[in-house]
Protein backbone atom coordinates (compact mmCIF):
# COMPACT_ATOMS: atom_id res chain seq x y z
CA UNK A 1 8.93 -19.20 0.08
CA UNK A 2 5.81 -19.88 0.99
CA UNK A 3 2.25 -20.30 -1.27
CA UNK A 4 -0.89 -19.07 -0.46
CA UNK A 5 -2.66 -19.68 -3.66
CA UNK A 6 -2.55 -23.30 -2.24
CA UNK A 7 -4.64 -22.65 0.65
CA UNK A 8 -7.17 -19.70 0.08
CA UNK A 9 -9.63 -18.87 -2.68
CA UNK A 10 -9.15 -15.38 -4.18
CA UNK A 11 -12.50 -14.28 -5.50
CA UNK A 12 -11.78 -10.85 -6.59
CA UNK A 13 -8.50 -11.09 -8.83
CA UNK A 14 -9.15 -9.71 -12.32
CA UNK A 15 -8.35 -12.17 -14.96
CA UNK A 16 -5.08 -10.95 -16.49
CA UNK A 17 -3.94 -8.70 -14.38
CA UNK A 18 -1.13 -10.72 -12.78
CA UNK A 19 0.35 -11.22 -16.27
CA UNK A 20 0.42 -7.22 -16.51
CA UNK A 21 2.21 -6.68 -13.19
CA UNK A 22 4.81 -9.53 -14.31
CA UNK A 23 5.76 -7.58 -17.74
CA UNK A 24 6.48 -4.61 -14.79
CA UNK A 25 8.34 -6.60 -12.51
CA UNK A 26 10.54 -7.87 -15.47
CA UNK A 27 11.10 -4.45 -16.25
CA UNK A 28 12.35 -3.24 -13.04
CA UNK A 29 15.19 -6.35 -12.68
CA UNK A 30 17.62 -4.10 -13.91
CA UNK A 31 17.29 -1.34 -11.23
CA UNK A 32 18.33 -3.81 -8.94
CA UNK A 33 21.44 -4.81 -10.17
CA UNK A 34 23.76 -3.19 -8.06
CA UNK A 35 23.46 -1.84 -4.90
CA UNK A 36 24.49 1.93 -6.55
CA UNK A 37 21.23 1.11 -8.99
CA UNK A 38 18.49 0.28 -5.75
CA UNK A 39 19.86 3.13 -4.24
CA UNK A 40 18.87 5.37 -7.55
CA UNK A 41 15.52 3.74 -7.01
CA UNK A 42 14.85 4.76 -3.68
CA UNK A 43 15.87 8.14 -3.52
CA UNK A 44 13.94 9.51 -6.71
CA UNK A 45 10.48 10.77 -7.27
CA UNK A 46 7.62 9.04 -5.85
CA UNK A 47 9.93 6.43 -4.50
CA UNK A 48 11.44 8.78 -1.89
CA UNK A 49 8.27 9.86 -0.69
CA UNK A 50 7.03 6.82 -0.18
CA UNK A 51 10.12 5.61 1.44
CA UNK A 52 9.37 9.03 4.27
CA UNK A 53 6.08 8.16 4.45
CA UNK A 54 6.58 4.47 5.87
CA UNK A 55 9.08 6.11 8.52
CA UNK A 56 6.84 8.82 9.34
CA UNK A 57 3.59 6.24 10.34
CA UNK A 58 5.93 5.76 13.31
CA UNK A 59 4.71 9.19 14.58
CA UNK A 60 0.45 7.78 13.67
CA UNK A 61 1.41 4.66 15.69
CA UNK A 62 3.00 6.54 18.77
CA UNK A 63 5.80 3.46 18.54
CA UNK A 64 8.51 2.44 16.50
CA UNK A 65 8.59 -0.80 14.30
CA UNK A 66 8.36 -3.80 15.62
CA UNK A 67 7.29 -7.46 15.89
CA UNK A 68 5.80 -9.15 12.75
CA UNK A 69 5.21 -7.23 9.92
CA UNK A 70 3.26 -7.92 6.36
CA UNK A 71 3.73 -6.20 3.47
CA UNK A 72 1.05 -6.83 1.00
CA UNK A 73 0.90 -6.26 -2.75
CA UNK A 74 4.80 -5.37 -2.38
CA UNK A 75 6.54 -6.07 -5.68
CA UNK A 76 9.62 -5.44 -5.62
CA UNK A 77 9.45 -5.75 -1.71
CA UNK A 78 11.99 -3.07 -1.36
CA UNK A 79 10.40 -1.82 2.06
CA UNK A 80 10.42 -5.34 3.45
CA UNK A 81 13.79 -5.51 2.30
CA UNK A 82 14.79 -2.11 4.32
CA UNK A 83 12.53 -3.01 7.81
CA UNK A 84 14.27 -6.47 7.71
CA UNK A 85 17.50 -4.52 9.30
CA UNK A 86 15.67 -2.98 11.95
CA UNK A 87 16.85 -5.05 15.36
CA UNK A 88 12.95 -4.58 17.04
CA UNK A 89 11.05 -6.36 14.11
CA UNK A 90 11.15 -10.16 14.31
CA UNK A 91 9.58 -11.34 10.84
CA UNK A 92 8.22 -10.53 7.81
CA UNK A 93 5.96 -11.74 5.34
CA UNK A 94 6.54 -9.95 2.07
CA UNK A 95 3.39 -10.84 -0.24
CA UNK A 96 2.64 -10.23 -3.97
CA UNK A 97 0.12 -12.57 -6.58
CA UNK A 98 3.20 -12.00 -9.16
CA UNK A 99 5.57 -15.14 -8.80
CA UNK A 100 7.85 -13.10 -11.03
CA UNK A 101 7.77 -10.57 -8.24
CA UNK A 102 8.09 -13.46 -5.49
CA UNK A 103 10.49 -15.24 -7.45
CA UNK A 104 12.97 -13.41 -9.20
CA UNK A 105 12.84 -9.65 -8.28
CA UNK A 106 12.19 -10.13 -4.36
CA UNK A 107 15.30 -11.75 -3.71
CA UNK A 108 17.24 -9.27 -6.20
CA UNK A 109 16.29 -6.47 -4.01
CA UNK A 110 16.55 -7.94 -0.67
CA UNK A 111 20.89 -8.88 -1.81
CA UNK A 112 21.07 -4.84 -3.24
CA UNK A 113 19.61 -3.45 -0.15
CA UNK A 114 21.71 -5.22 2.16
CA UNK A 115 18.45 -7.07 3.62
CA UNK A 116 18.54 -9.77 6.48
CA UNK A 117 17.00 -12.76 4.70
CA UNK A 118 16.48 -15.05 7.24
CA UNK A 119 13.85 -12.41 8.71
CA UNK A 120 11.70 -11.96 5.65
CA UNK A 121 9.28 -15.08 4.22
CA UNK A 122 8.63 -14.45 0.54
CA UNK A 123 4.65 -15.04 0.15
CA UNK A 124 2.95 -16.00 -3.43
CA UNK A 125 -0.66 -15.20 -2.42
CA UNK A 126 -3.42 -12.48 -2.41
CA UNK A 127 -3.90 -10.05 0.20
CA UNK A 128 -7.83 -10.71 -0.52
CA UNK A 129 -7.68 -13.62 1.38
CA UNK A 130 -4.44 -14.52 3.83
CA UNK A 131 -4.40 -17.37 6.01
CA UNK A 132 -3.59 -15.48 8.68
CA UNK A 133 -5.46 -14.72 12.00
CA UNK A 134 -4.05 -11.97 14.69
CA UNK A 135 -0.63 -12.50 14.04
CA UNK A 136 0.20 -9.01 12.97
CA UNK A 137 1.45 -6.10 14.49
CA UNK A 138 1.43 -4.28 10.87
CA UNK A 139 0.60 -4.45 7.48
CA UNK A 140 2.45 -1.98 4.77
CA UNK A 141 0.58 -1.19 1.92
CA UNK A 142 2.95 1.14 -0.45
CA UNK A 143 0.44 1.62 -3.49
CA UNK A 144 -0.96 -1.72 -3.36
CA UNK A 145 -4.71 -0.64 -2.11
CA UNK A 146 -6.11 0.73 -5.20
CA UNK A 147 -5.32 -2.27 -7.56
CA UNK A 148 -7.92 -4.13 -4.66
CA UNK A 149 -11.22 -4.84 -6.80
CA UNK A 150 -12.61 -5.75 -3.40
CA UNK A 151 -11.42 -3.20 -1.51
CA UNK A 152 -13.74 -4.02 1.73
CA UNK A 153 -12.75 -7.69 1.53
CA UNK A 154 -8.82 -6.77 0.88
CA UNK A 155 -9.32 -4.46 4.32
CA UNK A 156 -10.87 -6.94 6.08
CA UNK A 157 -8.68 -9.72 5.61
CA UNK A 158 -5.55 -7.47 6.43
CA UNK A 159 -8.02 -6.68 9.70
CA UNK A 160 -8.39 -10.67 10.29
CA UNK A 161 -4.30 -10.71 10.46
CA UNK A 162 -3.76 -7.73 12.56
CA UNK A 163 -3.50 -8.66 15.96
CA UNK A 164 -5.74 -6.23 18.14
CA UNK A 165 -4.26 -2.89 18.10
CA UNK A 166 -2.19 -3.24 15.41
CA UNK A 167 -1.64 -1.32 12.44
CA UNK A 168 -2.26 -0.79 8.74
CA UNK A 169 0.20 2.09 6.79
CA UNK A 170 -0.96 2.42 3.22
CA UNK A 171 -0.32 5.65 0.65
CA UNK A 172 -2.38 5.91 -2.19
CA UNK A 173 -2.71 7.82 -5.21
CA UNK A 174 -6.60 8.49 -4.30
CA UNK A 175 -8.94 11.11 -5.97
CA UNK A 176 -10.11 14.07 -5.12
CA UNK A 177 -14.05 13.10 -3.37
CA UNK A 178 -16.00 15.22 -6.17
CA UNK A 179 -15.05 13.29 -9.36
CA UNK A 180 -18.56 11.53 -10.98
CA UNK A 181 -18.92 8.22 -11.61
CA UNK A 182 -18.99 8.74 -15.40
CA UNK A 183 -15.26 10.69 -15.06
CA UNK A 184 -13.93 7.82 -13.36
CA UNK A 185 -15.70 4.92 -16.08
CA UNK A 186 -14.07 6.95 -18.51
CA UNK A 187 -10.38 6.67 -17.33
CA UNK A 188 -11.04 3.32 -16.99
CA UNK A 189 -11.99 2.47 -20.41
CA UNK A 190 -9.49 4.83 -22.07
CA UNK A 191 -5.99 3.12 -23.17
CA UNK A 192 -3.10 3.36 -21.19
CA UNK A 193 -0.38 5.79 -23.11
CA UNK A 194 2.43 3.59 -21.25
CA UNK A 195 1.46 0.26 -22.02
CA UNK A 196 3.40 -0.48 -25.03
CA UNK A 197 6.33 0.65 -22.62
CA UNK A 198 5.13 -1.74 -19.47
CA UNK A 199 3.73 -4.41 -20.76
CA UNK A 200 5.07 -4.52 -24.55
CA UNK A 201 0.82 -4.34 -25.75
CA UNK A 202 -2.19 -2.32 -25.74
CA UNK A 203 -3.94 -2.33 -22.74
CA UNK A 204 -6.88 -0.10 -20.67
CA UNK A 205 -6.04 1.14 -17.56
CA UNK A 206 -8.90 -1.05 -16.07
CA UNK A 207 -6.85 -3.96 -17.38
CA UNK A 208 -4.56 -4.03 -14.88
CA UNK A 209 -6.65 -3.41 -12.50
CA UNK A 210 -6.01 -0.20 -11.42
CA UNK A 211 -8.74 1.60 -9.55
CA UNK A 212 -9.59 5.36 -9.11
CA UNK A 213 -10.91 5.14 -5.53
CA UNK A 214 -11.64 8.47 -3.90
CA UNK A 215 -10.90 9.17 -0.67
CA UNK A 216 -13.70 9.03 0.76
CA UNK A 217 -13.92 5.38 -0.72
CA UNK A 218 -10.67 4.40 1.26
CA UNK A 219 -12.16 5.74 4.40
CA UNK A 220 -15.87 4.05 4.03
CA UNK A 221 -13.86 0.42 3.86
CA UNK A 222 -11.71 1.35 6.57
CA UNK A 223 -14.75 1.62 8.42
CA UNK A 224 -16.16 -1.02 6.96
CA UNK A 225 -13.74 -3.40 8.26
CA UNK A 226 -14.15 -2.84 11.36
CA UNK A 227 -10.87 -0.10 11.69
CA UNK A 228 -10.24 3.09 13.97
CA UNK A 229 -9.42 5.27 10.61
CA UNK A 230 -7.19 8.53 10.18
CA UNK A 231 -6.78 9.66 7.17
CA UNK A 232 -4.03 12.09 6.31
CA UNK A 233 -4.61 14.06 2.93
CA UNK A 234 -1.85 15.81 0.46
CA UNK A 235 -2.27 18.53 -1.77
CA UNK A 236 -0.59 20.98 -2.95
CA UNK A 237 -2.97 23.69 -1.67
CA UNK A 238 -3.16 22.36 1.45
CA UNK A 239 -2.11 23.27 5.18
CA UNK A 240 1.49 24.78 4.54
CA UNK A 241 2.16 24.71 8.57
CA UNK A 242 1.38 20.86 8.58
CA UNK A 243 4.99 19.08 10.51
CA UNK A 244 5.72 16.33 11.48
CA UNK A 245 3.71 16.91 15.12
CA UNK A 246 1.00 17.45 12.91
CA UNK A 247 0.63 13.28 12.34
CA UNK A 248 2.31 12.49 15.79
CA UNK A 249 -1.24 14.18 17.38
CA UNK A 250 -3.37 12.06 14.69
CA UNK A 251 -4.93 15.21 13.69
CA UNK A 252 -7.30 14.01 10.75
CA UNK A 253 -10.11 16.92 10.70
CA UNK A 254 -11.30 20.53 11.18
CA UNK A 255 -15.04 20.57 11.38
CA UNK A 256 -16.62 18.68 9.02
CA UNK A 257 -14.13 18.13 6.49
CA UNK A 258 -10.55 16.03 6.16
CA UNK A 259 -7.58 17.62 7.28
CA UNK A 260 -5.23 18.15 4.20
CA UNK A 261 -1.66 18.71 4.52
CA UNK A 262 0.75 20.39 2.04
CA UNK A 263 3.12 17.78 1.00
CA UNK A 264 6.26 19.07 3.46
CA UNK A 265 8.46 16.01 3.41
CA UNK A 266 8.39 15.61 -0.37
CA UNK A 267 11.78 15.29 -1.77
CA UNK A 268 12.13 18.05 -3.76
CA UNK A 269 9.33 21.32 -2.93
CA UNK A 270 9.33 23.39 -6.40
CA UNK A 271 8.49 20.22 -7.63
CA UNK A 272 6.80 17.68 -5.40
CA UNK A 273 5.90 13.97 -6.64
CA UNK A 274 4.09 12.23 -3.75
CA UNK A 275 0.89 10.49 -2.49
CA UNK A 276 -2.65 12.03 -2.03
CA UNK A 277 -3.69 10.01 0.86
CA UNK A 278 -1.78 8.77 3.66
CA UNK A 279 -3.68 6.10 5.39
CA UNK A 280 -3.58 4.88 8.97
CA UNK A 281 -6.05 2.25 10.37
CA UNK A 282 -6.13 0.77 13.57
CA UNK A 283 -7.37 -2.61 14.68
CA UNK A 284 -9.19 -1.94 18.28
CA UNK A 285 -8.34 -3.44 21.02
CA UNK A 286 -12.05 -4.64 21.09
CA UNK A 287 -11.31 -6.65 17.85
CA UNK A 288 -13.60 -4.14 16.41
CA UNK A 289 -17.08 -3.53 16.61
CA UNK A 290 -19.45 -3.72 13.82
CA UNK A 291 -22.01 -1.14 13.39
CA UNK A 292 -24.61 -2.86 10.71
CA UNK A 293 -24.24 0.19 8.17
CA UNK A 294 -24.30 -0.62 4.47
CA UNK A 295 -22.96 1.20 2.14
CA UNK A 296 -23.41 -0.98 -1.04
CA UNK A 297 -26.23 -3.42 -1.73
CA UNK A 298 -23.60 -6.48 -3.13
């Protein structure tokens, strides 16, 4: 196991936070118990989507997986745990600020899944600031992004560790590009129905640092970072013709507007629990080129 903390300085963590996400990560212990419980886990709800969603950035990247892979803000790490079997990928760092995460529940999941160990290096650290420099080949991001409160720096320092023409995968729960400012304070500062449930108190939803980026947000500091972005959108009134092909070809737009997809590979159609935005960035080959535009005066 390795420690991050140690080396870097985190500037954007929100105070408390990390004791939320470890009353979670206690929580989910038990659903790793036995193999016949991860396997529960996987295959249900937003979990299964997720799981199709990592196998389908395969078709973004016009390759399979392989080389060294990061997964950052991974919890339970169960997609580390799965990639670890795959002959073509050499290592993996599997990161996450919890150490109850990095401790306890990481190597829980990697003995239910049937994970190689000796390919994956737990990592106690923040994925705002990673000690890493072009060493990547790509970085998973399975609803990590939007607990970022930095989300330009978190981008760039996953940039900093992609080696050039690598890739980022991330899916995101992202909003719809027309909610105000004053709709999106408001969730933040209203109390989180759940949290006696997670975390066994009263909380916010801004306490745990959840954030209620839209998508247009995610693709800004994509840009931002210096990434080649394509965006892939879900909704359920979306393109209902959208396959597979559909990502393979990087489609992302139709005139002036993103290209959104009807959910196809969701689990179950009459009832669909999945992802709004399904995010691929690219690190050029050029190491990037940086354009001077500002979108925010801090």
């Amino acid at each position: 196991m390795l420690n991050w903390l140690t080396e870097t300085q985190d500037l954007y963590t929100r105070a408390g936070a990390a004791d939320l996400q470890s009353k979670i990560h206690e929580g989910m212990l038990e659903k790793f118990s036995t193999p016949e419980a991860a396997n529960d886990f996987i295959t249900s709800g937003r979990n299964a989507w997720r799981k199709s969603a990592v196998v389908r950035s395969q078709l973004v990247m016009g390759h399979s997986f392989q080389g060294k892979v990061l997964e950052i803000g991974a919890g339970s790490g169960w997609c580390s745990s799965l990639l670890s079997n795959i002959d073509e990928v050499q290592h993996i760092y599997c990161l996450d600020y919890d150490p109850v995460s990095v401790e306890l529940l990481m190597p829980l999941v990697q003995k239910s899944f049937g994970a190689n160990p000796k390919k994956i290096e737990r990592v106690l650290g923040s994925y705002n600031d990673m000690p890493l420099q072009d060493e990547i080949d790509l970085v998973i991001s399975i609803g990590a992004l939007h607990h970022a409160e930095n989300l330009v720096a978190c981008l760039s320092s996953c940039f900093s560790a992609l080696k050039p023409g690598g890739w980022l995968f991330a899916t995101e729960p992202a909003y719809y590009d027309s909610e105000s400012n004053s709709d999106i304070l408001k969730r933040y500062k209203t109390e989180d129905p759940n949290a006696l449930k997670k975390y066994g108190k009263i909380t916010k939803h801004e306490d745990n640092s959840d954030h209620y980026y839209r998508i247009s947000e995610y693709i800004a500091a994509g840009y931002g970072a210096k990434f080649d972005v394509f965006p892939f959108v879900f909704d359920l009134d979306g393109h209902r013709h959208a396959d597979d092909n559909t990502l393979r070809l990087r489609k992302t737009s139709s005139g002036f507007h993103t290209n959104v997809l009807y959910p196809y590979f969701a689990p179950n159609p009459s009832n669909p629990v999945f992802d709004r935005l399904f995010l691929m960035l690219q690190k050029p080959l050029n190491g990037g080129i940086e354009l001077g535009h500002k979108t925010s005066l801090i």
